[in-house]
N, C-alpha and C. Protein backbone atom coordinates (compact mmCIF):
# COMPACT_ATOMS: atom_id res chain seq x y z
N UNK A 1 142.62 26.67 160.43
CA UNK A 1 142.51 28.10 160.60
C UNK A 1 143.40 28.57 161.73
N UNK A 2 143.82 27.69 162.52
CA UNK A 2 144.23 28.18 164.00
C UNK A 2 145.75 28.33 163.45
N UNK A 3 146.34 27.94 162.68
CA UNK A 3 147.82 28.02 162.40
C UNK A 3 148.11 28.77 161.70
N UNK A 4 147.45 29.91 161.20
CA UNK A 4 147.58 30.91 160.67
C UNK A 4 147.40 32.10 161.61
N UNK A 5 146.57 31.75 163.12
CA UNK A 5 146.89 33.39 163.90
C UNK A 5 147.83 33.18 164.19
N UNK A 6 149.03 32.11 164.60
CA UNK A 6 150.50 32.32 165.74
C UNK A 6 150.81 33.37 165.09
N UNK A 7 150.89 34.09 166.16
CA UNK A 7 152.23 35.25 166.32
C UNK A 7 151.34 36.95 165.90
N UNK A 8 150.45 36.44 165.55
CA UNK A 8 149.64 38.00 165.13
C UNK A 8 149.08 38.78 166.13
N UNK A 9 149.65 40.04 166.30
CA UNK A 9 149.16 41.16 167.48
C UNK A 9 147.68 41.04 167.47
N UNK A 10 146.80 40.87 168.48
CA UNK A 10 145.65 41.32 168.71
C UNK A 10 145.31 42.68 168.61
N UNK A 11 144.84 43.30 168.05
CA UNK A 11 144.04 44.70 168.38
C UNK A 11 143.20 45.09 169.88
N UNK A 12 143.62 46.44 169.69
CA UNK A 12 142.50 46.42 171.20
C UNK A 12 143.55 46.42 172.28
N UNK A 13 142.57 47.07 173.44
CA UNK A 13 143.93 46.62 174.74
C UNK A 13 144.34 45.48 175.63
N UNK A 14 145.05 45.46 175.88
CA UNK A 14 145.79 44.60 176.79
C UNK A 14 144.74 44.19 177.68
N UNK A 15 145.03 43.33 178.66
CA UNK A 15 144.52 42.61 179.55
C UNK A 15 144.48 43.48 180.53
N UNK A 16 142.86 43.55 180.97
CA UNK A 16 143.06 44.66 182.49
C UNK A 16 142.72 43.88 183.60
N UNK A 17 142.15 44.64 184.33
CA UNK A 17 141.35 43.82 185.96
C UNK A 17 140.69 43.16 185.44
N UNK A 18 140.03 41.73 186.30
CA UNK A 18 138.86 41.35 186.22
C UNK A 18 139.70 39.43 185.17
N UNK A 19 138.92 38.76 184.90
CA UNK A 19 139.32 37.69 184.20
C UNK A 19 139.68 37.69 182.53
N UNK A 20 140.94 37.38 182.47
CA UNK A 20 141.33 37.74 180.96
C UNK A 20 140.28 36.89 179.70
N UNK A 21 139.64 38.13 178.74
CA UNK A 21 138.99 37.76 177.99
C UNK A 21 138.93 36.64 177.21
N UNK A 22 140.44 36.12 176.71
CA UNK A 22 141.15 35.42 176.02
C UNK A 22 140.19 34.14 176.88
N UNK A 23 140.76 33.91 178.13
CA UNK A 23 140.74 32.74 178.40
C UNK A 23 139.13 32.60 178.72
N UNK A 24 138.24 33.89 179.23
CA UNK A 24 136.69 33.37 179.43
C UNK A 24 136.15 33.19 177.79
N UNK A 25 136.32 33.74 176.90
CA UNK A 25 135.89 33.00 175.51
C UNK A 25 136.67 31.35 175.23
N UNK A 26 137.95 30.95 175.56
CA UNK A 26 138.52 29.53 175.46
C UNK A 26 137.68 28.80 176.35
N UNK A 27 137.04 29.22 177.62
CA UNK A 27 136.81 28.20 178.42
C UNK A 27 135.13 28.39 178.10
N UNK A 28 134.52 29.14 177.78
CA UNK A 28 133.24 29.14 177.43
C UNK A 28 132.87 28.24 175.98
N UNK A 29 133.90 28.27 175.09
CA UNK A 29 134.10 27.71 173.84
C UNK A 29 134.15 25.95 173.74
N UNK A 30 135.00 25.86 174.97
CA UNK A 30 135.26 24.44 175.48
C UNK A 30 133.89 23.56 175.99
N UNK A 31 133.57 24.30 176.71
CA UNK A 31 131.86 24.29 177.50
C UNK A 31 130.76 24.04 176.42
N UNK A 32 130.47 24.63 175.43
CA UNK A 32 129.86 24.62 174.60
C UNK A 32 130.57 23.64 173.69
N UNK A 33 130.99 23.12 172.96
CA UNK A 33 131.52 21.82 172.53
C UNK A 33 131.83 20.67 173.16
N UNK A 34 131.85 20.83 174.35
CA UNK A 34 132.17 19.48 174.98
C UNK A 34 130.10 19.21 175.15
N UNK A 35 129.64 20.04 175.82
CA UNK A 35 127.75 19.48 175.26
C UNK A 35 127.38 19.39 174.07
N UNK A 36 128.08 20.04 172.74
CA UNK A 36 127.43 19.45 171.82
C UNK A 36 127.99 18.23 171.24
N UNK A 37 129.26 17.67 171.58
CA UNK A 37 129.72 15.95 171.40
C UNK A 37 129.11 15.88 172.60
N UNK A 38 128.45 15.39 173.50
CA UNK A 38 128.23 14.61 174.40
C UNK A 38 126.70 14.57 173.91
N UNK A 39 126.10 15.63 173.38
CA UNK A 39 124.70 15.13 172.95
C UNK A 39 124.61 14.47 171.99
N UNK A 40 125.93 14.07 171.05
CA UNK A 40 125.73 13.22 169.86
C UNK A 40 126.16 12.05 170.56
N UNK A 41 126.43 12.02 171.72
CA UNK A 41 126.75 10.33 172.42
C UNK A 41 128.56 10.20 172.45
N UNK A 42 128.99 11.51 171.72
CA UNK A 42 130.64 11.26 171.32
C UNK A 42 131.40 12.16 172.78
N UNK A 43 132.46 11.09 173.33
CA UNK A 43 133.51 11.90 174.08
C UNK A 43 134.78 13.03 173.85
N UNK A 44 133.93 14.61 174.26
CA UNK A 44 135.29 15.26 174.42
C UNK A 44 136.48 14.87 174.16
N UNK A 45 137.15 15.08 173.25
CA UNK A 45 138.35 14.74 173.05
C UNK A 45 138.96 15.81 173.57
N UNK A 46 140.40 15.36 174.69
CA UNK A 46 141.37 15.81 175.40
C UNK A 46 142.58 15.40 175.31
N UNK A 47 143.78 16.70 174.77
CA UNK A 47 144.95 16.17 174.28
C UNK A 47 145.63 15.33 175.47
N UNK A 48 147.08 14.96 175.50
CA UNK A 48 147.63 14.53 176.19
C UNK A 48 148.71 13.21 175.93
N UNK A 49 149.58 12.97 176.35
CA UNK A 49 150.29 11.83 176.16
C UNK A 49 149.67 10.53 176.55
N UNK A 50 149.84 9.52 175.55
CA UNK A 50 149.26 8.34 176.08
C UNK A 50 147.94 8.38 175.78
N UNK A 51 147.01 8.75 175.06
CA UNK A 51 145.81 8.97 174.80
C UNK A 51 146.01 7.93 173.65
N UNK A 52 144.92 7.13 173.58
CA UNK A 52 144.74 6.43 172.43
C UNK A 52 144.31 7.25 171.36
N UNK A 53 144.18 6.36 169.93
CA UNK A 53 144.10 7.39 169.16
C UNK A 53 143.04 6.13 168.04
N UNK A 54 141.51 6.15 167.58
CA UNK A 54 141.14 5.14 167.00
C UNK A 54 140.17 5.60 165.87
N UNK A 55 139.21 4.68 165.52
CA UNK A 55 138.57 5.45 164.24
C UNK A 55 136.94 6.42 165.20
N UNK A 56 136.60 6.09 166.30
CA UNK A 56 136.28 6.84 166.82
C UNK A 56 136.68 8.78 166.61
N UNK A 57 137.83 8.69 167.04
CA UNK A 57 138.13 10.09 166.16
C UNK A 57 137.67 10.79 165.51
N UNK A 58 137.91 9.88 164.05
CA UNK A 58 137.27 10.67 162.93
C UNK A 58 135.95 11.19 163.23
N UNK A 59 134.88 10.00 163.88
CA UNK A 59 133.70 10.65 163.87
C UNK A 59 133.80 11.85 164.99
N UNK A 60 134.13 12.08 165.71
CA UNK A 60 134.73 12.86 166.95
C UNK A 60 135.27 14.58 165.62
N UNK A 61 136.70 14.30 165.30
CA UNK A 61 137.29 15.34 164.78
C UNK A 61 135.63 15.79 163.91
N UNK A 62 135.09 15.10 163.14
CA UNK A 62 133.93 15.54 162.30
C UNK A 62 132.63 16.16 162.95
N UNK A 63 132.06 15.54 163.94
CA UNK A 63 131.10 16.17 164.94
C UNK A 63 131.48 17.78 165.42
N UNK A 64 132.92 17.85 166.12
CA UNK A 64 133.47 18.94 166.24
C UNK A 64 134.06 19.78 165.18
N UNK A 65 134.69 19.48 164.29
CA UNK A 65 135.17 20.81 163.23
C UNK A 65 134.48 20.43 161.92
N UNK A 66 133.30 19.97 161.49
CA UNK A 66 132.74 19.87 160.43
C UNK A 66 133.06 18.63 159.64
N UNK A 67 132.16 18.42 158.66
CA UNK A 67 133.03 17.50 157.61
C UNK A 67 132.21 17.80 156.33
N UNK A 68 132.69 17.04 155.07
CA UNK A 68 132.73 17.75 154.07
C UNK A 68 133.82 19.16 153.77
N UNK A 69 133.34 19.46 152.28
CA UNK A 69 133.99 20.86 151.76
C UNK A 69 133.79 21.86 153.03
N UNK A 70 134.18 22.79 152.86
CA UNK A 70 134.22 23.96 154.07
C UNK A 70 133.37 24.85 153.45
N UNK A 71 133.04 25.09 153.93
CA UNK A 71 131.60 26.04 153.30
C UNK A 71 132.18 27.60 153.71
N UNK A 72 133.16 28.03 154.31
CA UNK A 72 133.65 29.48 154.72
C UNK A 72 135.15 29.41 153.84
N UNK A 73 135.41 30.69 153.16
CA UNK A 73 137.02 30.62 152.46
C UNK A 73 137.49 31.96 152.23
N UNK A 74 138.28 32.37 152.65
CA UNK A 74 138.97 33.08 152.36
C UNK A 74 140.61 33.68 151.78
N UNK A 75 140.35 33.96 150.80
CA UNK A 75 142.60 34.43 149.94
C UNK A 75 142.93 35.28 150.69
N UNK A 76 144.16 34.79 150.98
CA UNK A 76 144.62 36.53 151.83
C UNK A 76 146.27 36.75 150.76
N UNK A 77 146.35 38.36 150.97
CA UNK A 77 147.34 39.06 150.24
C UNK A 77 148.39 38.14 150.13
N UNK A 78 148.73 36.82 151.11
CA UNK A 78 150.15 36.22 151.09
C UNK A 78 149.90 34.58 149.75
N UNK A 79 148.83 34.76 149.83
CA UNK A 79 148.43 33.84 148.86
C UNK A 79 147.68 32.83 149.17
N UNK A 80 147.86 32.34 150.76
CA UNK A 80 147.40 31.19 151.51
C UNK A 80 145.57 31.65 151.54
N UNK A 81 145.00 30.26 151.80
CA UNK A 81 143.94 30.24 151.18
C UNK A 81 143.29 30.02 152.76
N UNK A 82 142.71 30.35 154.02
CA UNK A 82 141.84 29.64 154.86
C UNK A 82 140.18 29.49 154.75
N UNK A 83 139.83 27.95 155.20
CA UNK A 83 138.66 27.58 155.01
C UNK A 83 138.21 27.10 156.74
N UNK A 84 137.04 27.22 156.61
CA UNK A 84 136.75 26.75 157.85
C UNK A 84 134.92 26.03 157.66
N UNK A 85 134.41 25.50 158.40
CA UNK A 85 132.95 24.93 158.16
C UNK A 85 132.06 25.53 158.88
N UNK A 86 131.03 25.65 158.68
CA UNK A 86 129.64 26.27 159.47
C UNK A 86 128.97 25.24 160.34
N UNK A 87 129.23 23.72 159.71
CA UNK A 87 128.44 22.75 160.72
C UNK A 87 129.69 22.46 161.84
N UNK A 88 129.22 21.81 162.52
CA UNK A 88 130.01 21.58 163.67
C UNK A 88 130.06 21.74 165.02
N UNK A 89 130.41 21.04 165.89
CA UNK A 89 129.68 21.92 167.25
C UNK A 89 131.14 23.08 167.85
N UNK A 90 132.27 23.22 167.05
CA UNK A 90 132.85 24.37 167.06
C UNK A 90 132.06 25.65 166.36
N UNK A 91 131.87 25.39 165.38
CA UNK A 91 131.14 26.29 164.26
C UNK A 91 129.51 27.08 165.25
N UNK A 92 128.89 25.95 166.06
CA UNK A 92 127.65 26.50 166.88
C UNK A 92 128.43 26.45 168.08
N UNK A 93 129.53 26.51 168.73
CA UNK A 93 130.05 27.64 169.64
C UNK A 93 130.62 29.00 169.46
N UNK A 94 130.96 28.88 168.25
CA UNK A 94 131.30 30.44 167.83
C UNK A 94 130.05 31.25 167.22
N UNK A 95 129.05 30.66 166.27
CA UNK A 95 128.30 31.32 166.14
C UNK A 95 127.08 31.68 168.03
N UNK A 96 127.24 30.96 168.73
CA UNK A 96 126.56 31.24 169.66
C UNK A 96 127.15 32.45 170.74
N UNK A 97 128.39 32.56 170.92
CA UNK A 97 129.51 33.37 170.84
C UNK A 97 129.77 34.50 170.22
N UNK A 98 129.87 34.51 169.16
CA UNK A 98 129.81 35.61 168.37
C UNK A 98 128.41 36.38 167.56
N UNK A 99 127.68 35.45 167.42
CA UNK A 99 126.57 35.80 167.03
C UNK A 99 126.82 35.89 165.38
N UNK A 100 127.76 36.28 165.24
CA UNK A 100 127.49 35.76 163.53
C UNK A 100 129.16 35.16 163.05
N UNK A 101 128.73 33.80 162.71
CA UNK A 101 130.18 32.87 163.03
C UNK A 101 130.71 33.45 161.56
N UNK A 102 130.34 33.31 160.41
CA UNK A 102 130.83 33.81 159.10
C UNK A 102 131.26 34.82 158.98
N UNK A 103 131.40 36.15 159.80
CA UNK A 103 131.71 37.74 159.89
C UNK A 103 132.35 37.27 161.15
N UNK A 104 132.68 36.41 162.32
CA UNK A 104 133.67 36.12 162.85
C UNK A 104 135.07 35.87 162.04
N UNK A 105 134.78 34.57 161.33
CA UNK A 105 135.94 34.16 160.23
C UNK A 105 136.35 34.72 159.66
N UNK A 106 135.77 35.93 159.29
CA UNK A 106 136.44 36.58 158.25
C UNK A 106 137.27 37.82 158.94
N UNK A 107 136.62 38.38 159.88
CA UNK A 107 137.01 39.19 160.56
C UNK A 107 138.95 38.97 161.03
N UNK A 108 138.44 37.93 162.45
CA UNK A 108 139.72 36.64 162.95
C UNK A 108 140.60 36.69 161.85
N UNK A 109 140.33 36.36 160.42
CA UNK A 109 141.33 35.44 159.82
C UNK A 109 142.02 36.85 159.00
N UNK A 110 141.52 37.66 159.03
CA UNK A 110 141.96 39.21 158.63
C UNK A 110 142.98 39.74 159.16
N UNK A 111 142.37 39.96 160.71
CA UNK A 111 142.71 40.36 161.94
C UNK A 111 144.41 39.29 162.23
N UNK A 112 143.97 38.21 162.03
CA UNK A 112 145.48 37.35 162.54
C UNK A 112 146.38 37.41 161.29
N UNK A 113 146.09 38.01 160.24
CA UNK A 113 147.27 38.04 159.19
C UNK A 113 147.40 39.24 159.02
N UNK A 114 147.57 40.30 159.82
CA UNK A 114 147.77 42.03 159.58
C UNK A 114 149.28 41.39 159.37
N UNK A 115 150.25 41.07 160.04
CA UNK A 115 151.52 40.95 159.87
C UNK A 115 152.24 40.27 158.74
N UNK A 116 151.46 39.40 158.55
CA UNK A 116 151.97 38.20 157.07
C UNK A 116 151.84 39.34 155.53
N UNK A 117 150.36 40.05 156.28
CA UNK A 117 150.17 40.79 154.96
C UNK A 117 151.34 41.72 155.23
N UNK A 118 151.82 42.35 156.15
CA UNK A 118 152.74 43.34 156.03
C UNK A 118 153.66 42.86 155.22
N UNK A 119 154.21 41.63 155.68
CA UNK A 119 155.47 41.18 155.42
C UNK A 119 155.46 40.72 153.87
N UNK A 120 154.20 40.07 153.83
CA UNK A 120 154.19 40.14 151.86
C UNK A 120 154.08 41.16 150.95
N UNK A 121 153.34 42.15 151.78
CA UNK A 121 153.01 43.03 150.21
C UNK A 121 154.53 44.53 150.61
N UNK A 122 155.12 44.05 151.95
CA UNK A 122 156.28 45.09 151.87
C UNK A 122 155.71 46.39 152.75
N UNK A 123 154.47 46.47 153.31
CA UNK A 123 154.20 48.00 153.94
C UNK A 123 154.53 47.37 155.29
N UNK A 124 154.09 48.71 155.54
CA UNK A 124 154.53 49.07 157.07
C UNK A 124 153.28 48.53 157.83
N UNK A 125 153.11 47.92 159.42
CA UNK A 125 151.84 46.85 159.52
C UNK A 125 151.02 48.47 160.19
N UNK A 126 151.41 49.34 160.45
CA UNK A 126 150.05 50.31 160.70
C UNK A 126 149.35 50.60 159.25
N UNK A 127 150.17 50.78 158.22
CA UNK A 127 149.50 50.91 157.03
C UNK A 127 148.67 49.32 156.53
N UNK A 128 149.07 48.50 157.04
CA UNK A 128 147.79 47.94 156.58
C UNK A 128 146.81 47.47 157.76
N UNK A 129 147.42 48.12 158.94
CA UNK A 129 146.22 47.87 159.58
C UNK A 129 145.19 49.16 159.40
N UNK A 130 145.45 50.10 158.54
CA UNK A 130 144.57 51.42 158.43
C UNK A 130 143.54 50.89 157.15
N UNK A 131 144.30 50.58 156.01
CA UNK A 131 143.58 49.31 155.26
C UNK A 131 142.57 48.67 155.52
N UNK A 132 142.54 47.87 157.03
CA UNK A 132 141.60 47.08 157.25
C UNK A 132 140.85 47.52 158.59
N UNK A 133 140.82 48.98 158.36
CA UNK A 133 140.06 49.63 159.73
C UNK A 133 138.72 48.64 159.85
N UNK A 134 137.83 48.53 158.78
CA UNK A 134 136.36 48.08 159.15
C UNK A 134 136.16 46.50 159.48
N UNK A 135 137.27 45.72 159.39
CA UNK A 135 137.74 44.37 160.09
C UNK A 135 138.22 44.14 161.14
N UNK A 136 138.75 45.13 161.50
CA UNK A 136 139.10 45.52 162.81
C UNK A 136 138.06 45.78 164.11
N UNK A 137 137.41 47.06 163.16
CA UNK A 137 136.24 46.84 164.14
C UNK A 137 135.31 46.57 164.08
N UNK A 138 135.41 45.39 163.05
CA UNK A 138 134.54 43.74 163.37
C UNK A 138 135.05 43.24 164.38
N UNK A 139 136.15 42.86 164.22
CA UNK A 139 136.89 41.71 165.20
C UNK A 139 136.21 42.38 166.89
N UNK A 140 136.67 43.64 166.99
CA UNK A 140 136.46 44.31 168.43
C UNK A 140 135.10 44.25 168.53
N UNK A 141 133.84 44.57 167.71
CA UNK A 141 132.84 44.22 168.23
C UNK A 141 132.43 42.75 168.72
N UNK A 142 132.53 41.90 167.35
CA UNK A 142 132.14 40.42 167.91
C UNK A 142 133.11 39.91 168.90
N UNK A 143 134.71 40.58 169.34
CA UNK A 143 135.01 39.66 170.12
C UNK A 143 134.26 40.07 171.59
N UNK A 144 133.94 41.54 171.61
CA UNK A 144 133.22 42.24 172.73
C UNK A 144 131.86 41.58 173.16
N UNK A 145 130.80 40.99 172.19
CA UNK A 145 130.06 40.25 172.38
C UNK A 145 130.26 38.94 172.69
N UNK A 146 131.16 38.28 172.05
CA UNK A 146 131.94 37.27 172.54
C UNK A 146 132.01 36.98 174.24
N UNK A 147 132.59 37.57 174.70
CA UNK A 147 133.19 37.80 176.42
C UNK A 147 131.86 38.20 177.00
N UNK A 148 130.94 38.86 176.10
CA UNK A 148 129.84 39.02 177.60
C UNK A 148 129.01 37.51 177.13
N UNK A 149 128.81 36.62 176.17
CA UNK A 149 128.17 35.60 175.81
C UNK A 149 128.93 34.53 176.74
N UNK A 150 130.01 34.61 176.97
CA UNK A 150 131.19 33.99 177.30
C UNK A 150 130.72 33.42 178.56
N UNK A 151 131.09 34.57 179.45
CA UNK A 151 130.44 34.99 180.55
C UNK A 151 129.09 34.58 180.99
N UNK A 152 127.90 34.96 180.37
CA UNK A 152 126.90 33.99 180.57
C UNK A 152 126.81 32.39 180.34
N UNK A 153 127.86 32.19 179.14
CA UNK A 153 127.49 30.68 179.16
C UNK A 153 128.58 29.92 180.48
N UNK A 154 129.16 30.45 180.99
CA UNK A 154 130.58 29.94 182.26
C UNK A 154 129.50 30.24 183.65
N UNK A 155 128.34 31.00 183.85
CA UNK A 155 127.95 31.49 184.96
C UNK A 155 126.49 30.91 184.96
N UNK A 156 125.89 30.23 183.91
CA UNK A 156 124.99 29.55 184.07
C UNK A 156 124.97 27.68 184.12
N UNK A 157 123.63 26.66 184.85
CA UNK A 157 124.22 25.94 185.13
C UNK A 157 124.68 25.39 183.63
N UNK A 158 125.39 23.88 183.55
CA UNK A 158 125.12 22.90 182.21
C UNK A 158 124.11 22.61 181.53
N UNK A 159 124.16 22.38 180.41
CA UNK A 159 122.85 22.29 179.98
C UNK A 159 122.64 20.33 180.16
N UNK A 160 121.14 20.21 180.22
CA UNK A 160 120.85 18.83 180.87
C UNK A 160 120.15 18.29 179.66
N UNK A 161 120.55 17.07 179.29
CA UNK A 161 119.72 16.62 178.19
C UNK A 161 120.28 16.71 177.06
N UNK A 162 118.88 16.57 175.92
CA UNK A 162 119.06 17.61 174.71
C UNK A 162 118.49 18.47 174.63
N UNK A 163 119.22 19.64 173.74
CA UNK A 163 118.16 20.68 173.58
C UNK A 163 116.89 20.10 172.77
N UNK A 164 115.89 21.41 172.85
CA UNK A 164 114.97 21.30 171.73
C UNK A 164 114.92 21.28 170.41
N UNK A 165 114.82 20.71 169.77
CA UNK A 165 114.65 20.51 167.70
C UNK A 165 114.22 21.44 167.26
């Protein structure tokens, strides 16, 4: 899913005072997945050179971005197809984050192809961002909830243990 936003304008304004949103949802996102692999016993995986690379992983890449079929899908105007999963401990950082991870995805994956769609179907990208006014302000609400969830989960301590069942 992630290689389909490069390069797509965000909606909404710019970065003001105070800590850029962008990065308190990345680092709150991080926070919340690195406890839910560590409560399955699995280590954070952190890029870098020289990192080994083993079948550990797999169970790792799977704990974090799902496994199985993708249970979320969406066609967009350029033809490309994105899927993404609901299990996962990415999938329960965004839904904890956003509050509703499936109307995230769809929103996001809307929202990051205003330009592709321009460029395929030939309009102009305000005309199809007028098109997709009510995705839009999806995206701006959940990402708005996003940053204040964000925010609480960066300002409270770690969580200890496991949670409750």
């Amino acid at each position: 899913m992630a290689g389909c936003a490069a390069g797509a304008p965000a909606p909404g304004p710019g970065p003001g005072p105070g800590p850029d949103p962008d990065e308190l949802i990345r680092a709150a996102t991080q926070r919340l997945t690195d406890a839910c692999l560590t409560r399955q016993g699995l280590v954070p995986p952190r890029a870098g050179p020289g990192r080994p690379r083993d079948a550990g992983d797999r169970r790792v890449s799977a704990a974090l971005f799902g496994a199985g079929p993708a249970e979320l899908s969406l066609a967009l105007p350029t033809g490309h197809v994105v899927r993404a999963h609901t299990d996962g401990c990415l999938a329960a950082a965004q839904q904890r984050l956003y509050g509703d991870q499936p109307g995230w995805f769809r929103a996001s994956v809307v929202v990051n192809n205003l330009r592709p769609e321009a460029d395929h179907t030939h309009r102009d990208l305000a005309e199809v961002r007028a098109r997709h006014r009510a995705e839009i302000a999806d995206w701006e609400r959940l990402r708005a909830r996003a940053v204040t969830e964000a925010t609480t989960v960066l300002t409270s301590p770690p969580p200890k243990g496991n949670p409750p069942a």
